[in-house]
PDB file of N, CA and C in Angstrom:
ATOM      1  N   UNK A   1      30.739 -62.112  33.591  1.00  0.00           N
ATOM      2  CA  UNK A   1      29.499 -61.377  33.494  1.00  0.00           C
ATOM      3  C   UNK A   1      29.431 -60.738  32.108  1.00  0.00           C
ATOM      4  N   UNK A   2      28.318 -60.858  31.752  1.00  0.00           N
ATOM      5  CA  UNK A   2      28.005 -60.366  29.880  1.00  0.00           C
ATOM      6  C   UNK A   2      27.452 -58.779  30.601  1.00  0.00           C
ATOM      7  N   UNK A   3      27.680 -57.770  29.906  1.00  0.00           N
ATOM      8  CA  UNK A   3      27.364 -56.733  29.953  1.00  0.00           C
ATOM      9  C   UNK A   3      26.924 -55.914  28.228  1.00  0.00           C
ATOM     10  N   UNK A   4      26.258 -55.279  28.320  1.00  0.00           N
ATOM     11  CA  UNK A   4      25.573 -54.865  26.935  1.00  0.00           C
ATOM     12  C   UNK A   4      26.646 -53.772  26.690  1.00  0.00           C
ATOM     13  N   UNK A   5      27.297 -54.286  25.512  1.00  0.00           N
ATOM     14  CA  UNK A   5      28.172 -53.051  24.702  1.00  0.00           C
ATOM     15  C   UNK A   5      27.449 -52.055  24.065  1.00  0.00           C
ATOM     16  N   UNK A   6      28.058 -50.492  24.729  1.00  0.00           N
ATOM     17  CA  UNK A   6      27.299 -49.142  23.652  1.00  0.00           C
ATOM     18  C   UNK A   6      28.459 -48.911  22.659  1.00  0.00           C
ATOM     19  N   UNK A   7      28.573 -49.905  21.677  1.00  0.00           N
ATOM     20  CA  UNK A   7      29.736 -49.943  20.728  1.00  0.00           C
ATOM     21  C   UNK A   7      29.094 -49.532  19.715  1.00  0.00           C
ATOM     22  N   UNK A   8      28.201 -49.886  19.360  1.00  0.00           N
ATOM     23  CA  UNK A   8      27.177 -49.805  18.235  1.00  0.00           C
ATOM     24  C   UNK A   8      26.459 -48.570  18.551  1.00  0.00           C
ATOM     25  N   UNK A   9      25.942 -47.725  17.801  1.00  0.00           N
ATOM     26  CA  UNK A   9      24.463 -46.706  17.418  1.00  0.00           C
ATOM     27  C   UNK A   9      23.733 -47.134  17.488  1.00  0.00           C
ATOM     28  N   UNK A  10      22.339 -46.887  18.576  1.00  0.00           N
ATOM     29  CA  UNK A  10      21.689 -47.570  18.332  1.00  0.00           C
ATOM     30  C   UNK A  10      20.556 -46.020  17.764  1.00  0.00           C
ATOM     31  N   UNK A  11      21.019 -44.938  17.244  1.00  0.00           N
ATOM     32  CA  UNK A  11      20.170 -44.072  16.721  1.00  0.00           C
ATOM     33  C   UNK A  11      19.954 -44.188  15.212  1.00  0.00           C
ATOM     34  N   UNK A  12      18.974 -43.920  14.898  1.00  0.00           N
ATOM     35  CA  UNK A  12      18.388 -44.346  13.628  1.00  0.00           C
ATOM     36  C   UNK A  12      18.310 -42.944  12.865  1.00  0.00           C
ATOM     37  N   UNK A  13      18.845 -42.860  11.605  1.00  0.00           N
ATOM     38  CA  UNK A  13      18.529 -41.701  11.110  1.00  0.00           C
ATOM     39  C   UNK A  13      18.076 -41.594   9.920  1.00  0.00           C
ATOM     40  N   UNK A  14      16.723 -41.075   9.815  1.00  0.00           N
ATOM     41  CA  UNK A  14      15.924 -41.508   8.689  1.00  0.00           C
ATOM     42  C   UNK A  14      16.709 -40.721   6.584  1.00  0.00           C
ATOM     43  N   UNK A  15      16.969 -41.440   6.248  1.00  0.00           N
ATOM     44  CA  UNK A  15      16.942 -40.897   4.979  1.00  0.00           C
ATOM     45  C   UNK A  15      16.605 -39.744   4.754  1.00  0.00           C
ATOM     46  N   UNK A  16      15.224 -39.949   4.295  1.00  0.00           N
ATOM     47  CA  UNK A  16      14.186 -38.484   4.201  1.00  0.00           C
ATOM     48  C   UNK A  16      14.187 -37.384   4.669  1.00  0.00           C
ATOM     49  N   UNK A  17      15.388 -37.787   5.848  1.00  0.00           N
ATOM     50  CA  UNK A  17      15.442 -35.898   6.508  1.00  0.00           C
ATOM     51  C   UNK A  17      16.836 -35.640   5.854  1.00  0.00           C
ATOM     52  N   UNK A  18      17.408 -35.955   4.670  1.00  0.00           N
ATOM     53  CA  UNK A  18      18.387 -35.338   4.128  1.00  0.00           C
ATOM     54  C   UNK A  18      17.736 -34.269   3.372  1.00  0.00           C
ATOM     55  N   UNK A  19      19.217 -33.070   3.523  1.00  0.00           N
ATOM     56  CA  UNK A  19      18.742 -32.117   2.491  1.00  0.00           C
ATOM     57  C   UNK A  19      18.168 -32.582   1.368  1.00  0.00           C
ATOM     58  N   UNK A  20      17.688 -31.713   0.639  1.00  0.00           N
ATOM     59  CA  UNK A  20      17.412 -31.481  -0.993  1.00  0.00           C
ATOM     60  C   UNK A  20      18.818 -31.049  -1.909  1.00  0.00           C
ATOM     61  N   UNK A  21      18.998 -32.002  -2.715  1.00  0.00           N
ATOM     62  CA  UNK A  21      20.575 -31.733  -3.738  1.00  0.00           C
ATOM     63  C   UNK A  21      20.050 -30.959  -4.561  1.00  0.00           C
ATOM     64  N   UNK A  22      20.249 -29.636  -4.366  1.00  0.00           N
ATOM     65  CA  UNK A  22      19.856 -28.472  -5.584  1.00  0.00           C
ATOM     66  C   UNK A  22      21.120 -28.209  -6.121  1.00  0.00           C
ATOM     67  N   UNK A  23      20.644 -27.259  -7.713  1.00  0.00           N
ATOM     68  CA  UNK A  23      22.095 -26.802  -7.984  1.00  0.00           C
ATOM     69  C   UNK A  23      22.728 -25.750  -7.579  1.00  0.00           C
ATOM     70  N   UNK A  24      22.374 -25.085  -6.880  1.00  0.00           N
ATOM     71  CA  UNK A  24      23.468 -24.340  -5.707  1.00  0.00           C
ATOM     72  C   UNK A  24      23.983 -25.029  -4.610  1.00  0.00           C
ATOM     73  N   UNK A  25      23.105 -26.501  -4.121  1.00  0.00           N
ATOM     74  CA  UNK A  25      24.405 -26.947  -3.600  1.00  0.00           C
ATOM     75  C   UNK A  25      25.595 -27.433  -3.984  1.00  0.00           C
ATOM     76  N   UNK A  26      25.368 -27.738  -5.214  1.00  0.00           N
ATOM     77  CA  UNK A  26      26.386 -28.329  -5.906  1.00  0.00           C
ATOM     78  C   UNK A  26      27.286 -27.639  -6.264  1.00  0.00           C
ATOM     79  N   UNK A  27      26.846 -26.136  -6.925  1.00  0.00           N
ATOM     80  CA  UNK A  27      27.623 -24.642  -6.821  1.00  0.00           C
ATOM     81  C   UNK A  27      28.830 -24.699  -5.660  1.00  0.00           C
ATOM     82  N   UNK A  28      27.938 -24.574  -4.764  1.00  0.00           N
ATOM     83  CA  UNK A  28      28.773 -24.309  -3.095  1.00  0.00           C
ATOM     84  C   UNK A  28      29.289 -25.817  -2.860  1.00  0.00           C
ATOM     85  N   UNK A  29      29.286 -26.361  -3.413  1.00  0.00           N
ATOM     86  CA  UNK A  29      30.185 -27.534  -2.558  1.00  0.00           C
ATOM     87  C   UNK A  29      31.737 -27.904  -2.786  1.00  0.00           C
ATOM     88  N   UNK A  30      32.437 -28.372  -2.314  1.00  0.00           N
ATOM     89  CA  UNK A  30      33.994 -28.353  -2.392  1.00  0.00           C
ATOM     90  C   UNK A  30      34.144 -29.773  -2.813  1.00  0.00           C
ATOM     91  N   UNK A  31      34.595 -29.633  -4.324  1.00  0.00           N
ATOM     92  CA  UNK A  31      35.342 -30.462  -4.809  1.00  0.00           C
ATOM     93  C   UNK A  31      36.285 -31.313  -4.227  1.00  0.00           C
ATOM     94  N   UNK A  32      36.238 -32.868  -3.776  1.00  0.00           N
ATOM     95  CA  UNK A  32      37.197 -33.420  -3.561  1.00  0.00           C
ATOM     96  C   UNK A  32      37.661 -34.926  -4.056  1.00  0.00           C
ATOM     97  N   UNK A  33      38.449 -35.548  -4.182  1.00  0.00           N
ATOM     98  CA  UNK A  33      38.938 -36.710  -4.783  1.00  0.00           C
ATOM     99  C   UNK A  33      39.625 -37.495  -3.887  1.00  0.00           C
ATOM    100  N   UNK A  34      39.064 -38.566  -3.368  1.00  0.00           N
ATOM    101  CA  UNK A  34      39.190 -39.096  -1.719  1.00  0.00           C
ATOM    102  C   UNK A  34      39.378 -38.743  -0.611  1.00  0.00           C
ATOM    103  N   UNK A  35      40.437 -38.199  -0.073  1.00  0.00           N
ATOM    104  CA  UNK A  35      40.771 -37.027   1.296  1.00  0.00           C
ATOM    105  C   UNK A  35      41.228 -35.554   0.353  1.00  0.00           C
ATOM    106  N   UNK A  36      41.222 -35.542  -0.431  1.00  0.00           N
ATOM    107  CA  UNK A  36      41.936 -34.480  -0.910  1.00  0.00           C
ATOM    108  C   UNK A  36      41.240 -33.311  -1.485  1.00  0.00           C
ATOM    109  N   UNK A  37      40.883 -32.160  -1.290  1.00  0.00           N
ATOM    110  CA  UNK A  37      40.576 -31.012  -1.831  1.00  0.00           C
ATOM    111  C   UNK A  37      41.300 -30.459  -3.129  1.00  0.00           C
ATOM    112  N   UNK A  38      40.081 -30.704  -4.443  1.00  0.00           N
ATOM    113  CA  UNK A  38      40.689 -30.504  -5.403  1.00  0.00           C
ATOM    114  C   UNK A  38      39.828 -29.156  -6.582  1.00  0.00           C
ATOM    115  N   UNK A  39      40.675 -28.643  -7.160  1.00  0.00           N
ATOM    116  CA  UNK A  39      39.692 -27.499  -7.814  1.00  0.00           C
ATOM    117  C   UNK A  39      38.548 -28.085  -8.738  1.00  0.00           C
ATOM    118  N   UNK A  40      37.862 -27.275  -9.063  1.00  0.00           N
ATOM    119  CA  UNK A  40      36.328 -27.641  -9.837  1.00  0.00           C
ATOM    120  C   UNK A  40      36.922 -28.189 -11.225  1.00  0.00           C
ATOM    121  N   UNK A  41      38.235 -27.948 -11.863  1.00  0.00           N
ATOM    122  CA  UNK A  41      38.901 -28.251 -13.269  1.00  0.00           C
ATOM    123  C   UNK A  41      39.434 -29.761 -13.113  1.00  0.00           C
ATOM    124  N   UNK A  42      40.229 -29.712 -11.952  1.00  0.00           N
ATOM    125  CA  UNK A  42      40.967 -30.847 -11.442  1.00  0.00           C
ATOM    126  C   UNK A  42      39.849 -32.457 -11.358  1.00  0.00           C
ATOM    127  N   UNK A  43      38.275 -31.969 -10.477  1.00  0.00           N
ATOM    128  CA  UNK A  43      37.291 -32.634 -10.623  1.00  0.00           C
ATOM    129  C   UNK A  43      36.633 -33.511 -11.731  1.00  0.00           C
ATOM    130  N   UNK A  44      36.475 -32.093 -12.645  1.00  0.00           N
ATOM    131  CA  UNK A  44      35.666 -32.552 -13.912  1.00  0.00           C
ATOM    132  C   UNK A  44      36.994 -32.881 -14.994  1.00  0.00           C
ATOM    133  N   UNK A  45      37.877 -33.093 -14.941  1.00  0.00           N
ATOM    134  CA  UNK A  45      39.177 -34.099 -15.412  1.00  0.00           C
ATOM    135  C   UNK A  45      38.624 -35.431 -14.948  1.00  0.00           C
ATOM    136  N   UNK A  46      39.142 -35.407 -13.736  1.00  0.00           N
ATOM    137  CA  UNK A  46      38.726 -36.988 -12.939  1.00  0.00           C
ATOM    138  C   UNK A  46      37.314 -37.345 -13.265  1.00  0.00           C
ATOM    139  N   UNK A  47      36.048 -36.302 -13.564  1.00  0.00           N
ATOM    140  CA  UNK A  47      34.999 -37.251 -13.423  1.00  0.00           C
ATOM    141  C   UNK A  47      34.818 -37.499 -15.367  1.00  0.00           C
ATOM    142  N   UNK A  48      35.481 -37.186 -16.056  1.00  0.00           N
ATOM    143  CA  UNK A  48      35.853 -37.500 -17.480  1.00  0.00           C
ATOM    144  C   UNK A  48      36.762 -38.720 -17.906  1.00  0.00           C
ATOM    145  N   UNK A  49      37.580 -39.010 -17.140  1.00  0.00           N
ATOM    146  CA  UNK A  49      38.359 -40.165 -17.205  1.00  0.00           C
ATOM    147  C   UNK A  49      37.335 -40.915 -16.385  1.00  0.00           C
ATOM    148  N   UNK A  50      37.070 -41.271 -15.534  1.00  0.00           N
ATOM    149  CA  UNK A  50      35.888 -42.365 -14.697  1.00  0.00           C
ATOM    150  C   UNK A  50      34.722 -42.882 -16.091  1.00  0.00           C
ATOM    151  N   UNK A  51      34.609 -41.285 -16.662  1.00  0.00           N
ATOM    152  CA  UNK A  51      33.593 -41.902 -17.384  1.00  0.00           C
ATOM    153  C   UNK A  51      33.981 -42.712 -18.877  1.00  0.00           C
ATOM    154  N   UNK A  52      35.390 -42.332 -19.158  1.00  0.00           N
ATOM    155  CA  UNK A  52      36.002 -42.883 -20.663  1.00  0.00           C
ATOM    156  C   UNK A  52      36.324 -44.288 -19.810  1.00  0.00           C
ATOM    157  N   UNK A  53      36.782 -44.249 -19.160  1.00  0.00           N
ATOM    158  CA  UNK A  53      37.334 -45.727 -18.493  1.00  0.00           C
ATOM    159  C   UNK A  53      36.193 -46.810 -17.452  1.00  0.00           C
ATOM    160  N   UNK A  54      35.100 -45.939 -17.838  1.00  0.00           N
ATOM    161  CA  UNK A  54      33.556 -47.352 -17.117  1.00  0.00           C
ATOM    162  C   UNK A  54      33.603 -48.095 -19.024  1.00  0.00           C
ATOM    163  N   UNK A  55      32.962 -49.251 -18.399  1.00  0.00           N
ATOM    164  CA  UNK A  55      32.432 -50.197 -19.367  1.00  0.00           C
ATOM    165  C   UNK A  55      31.187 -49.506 -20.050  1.00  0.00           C
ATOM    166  N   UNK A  56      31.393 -49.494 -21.395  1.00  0.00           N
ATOM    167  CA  UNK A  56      29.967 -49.492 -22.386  1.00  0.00           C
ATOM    168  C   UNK A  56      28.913 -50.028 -22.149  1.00  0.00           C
ATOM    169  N   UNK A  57      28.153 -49.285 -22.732  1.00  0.00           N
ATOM    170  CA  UNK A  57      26.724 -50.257 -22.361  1.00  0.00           C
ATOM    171  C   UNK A  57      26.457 -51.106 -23.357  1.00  0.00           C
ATOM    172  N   UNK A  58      25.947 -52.797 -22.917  1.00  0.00           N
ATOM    173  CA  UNK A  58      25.926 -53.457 -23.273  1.00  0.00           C
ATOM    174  C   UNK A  58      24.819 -53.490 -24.540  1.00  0.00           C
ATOM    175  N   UNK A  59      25.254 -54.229 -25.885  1.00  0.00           N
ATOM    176  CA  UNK A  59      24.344 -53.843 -27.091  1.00  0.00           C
ATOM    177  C   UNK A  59      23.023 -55.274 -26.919  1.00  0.00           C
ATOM    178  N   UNK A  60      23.898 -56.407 -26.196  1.00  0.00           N
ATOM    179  CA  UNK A  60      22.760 -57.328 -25.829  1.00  0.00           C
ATOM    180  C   UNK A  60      23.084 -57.844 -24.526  1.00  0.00           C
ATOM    181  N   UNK A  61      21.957 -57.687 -23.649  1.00  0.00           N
ATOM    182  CA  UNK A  61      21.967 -57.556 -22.266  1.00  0.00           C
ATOM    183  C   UNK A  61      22.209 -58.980 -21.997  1.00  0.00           C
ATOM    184  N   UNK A  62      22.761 -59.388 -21.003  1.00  0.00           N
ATOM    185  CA  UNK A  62      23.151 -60.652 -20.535  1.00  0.00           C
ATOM    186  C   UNK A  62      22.320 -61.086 -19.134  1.00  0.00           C
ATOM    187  N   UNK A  63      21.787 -61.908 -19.474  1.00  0.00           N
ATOM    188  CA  UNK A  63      21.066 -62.869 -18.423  1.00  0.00           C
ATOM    189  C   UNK A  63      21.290 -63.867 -17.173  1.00  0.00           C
ATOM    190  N   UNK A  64      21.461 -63.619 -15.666  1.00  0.00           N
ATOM    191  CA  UNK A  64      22.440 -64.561 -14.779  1.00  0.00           C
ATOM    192  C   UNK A  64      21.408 -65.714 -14.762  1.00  0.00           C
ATOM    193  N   UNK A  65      22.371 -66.394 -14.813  1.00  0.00           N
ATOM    194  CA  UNK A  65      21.380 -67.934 -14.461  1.00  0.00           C
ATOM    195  C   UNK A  65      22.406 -69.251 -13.666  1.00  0.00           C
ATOM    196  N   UNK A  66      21.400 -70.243 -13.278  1.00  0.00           N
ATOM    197  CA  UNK A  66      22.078 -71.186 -12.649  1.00  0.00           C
ATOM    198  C   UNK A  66      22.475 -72.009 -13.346  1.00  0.00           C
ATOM    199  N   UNK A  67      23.490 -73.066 -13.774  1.00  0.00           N
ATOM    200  CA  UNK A  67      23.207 -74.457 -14.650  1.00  0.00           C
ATOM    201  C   UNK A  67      24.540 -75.107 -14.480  1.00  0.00           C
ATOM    202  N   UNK A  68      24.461 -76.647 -14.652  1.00  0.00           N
ATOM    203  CA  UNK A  68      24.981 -77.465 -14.162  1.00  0.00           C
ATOM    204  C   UNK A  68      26.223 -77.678 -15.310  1.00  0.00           C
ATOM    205  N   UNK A  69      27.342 -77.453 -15.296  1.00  0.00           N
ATOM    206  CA  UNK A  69      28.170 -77.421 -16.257  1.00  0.00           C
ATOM    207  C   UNK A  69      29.137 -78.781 -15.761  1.00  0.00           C
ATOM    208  N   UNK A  70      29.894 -80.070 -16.908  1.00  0.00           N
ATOM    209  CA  UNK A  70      30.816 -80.884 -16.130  1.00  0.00           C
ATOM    210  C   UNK A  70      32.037 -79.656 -15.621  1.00  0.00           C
ATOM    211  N   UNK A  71      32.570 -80.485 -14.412  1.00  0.00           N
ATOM    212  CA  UNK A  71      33.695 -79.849 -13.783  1.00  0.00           C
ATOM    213  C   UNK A  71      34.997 -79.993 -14.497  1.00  0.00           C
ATOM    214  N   UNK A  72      35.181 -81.215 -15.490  1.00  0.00           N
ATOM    215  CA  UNK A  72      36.504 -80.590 -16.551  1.00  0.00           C
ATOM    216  C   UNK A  72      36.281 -79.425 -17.165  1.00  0.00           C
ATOM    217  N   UNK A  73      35.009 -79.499 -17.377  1.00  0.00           N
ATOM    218  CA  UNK A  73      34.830 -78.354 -18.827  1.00  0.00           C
ATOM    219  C   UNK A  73      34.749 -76.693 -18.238  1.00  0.00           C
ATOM    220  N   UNK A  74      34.198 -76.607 -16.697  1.00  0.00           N
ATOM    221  CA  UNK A  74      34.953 -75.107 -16.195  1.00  0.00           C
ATOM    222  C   UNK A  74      36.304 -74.833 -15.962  1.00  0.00           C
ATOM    223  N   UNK A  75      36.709 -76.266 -15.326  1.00  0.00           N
ATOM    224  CA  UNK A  75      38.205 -76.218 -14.970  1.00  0.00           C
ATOM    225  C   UNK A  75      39.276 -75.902 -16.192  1.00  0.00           C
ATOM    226  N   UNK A  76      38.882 -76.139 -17.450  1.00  0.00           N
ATOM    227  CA  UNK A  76      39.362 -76.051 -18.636  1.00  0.00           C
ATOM    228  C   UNK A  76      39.167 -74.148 -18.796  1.00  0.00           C
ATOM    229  N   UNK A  77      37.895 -73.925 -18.714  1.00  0.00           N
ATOM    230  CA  UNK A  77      37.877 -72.210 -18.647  1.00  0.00           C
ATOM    231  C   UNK A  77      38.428 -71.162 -17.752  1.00  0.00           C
ATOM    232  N   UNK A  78      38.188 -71.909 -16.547  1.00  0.00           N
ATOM    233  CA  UNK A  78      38.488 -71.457 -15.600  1.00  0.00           C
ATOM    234  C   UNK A  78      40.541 -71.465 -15.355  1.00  0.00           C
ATOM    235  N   UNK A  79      40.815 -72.328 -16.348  1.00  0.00           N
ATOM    236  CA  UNK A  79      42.248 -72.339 -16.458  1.00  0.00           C
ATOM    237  C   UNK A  79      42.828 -71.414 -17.229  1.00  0.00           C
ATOM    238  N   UNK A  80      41.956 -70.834 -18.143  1.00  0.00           N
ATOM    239  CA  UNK A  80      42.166 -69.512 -18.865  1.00  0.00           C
ATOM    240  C   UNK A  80      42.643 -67.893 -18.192  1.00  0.00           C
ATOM    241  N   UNK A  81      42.167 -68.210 -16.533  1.00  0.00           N
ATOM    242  CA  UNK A  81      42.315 -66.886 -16.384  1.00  0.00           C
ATOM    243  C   UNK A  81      40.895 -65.701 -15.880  1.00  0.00           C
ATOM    244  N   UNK A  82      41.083 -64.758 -15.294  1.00  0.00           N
ATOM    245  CA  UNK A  82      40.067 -63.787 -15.230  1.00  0.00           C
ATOM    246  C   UNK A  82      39.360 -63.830 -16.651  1.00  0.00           C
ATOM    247  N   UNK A  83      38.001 -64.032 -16.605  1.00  0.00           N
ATOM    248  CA  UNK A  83      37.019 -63.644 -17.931  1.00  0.00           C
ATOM    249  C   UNK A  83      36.654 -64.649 -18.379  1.00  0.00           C
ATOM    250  N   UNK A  84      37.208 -66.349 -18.115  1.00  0.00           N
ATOM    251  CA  UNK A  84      36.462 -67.194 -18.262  1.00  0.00           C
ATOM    252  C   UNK A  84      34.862 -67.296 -18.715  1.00  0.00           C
ATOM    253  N   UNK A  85      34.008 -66.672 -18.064  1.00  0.00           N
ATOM    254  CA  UNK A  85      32.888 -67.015 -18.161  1.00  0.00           C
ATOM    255  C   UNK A  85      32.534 -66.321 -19.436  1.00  0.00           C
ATOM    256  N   UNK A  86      32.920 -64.958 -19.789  1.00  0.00           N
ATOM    257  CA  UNK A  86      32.819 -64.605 -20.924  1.00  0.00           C
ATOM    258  C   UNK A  86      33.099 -65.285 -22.270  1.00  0.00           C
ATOM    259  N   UNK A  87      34.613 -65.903 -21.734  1.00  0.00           N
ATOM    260  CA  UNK A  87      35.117 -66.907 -23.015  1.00  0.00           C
ATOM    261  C   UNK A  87      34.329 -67.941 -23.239  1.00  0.00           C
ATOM    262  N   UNK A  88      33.741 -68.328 -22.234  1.00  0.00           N
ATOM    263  CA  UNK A  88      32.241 -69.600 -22.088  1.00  0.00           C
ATOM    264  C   UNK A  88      31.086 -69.125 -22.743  1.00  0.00           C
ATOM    265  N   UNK A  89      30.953 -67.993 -22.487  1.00  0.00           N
ATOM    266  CA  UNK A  89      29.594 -67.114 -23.431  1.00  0.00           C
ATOM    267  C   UNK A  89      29.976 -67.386 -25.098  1.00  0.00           C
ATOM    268  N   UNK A  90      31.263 -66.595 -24.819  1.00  0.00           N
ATOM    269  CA  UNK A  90      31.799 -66.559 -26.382  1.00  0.00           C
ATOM    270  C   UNK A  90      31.656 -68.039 -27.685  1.00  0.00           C
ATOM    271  N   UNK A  91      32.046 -68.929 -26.509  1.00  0.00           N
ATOM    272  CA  UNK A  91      31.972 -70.066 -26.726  1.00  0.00           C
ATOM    273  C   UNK A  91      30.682 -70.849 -27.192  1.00  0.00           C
ATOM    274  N   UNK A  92      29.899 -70.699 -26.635  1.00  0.00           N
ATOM    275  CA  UNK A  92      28.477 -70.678 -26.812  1.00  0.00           C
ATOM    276  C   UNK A  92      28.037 -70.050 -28.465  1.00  0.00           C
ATOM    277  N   UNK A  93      28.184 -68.975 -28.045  1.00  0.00           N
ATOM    278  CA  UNK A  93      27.836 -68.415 -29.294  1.00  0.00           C
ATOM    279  C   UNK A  93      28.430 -68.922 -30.678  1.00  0.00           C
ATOM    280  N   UNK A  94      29.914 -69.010 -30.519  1.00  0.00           N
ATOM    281  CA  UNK A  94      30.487 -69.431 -31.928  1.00  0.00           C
ATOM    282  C   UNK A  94      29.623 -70.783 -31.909  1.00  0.00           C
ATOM    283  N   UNK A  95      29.288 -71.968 -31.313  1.00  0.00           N
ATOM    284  CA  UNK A  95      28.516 -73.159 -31.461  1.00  0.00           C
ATOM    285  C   UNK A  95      27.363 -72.287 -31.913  1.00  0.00           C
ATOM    286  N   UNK A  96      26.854 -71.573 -31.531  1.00  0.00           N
ATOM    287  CA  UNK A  96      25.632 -71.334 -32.047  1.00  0.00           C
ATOM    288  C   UNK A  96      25.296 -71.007 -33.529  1.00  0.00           C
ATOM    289  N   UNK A  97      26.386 -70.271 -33.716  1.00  0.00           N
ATOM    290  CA  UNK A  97      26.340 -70.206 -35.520  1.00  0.00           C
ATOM    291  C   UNK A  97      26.606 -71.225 -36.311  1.00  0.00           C
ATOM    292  N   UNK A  98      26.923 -72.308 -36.065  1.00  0.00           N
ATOM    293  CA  UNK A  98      27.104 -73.034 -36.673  1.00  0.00           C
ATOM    294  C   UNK A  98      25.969 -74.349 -36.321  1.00  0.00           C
ATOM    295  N   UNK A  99      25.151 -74.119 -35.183  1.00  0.00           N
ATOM    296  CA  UNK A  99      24.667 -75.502 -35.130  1.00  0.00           C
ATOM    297  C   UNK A  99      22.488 -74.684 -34.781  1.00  0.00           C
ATOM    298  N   UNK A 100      22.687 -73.551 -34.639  1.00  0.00           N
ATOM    299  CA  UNK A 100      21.314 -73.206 -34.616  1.00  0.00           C
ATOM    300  C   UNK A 100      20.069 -73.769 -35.706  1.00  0.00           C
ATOM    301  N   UNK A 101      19.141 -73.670 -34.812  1.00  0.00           N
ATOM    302  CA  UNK A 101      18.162 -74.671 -35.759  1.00  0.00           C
ATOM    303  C   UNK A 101      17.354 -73.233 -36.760  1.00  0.00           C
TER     304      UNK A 101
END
């Protein structure tokens, strides 16, 4: 016999009825760094390193696209290692200086 599981929520809770993030809540709120309760110094350390250690912003934005590449010629990049596709960009480009119309 199939019986309907109450495993799941089936209550819905709209977004929009969240507080408002003012800066006294942010005042009053308790600093923490995954499970851990950490002081307001300890915080803005960690949220200073997060920010030296994110990626730069890009000086020319990169475009995703689809395209049909032969399968030696990824397997050849793709034998390089994590970042391949970059080295394929890279790749691109050095042809490009030399063969642009």
């Amino acid at each position: 016999m199939n019986v309907k599981s109450n495993a799941t929520r089936d209550t819905w809770i709209d977004p929009d009825d969240a507080p408002e993030l003012t800066d006294d809540f942010f005042e009053n709120a308790t600093p923490m760094i995954g499970d851990r309760v950490v002081t307001k110094k300890e915080f803005a350390i960690a949220a200073e390193e997060a920010i030296r250690n994110s990626k730069p912003a890009r000086i020319t934005p990169q475009q995703s696209l689809t395209m049909l590449v032969d399968a030696d010629i990824v397997a050849v990049f793709k034998a390089t290692g994590d970042g391949w596709q970059a080295r394929m960009n890279e790749a691109l480009r050095d042809w490009l200086k030399t063969n642009s119309p």
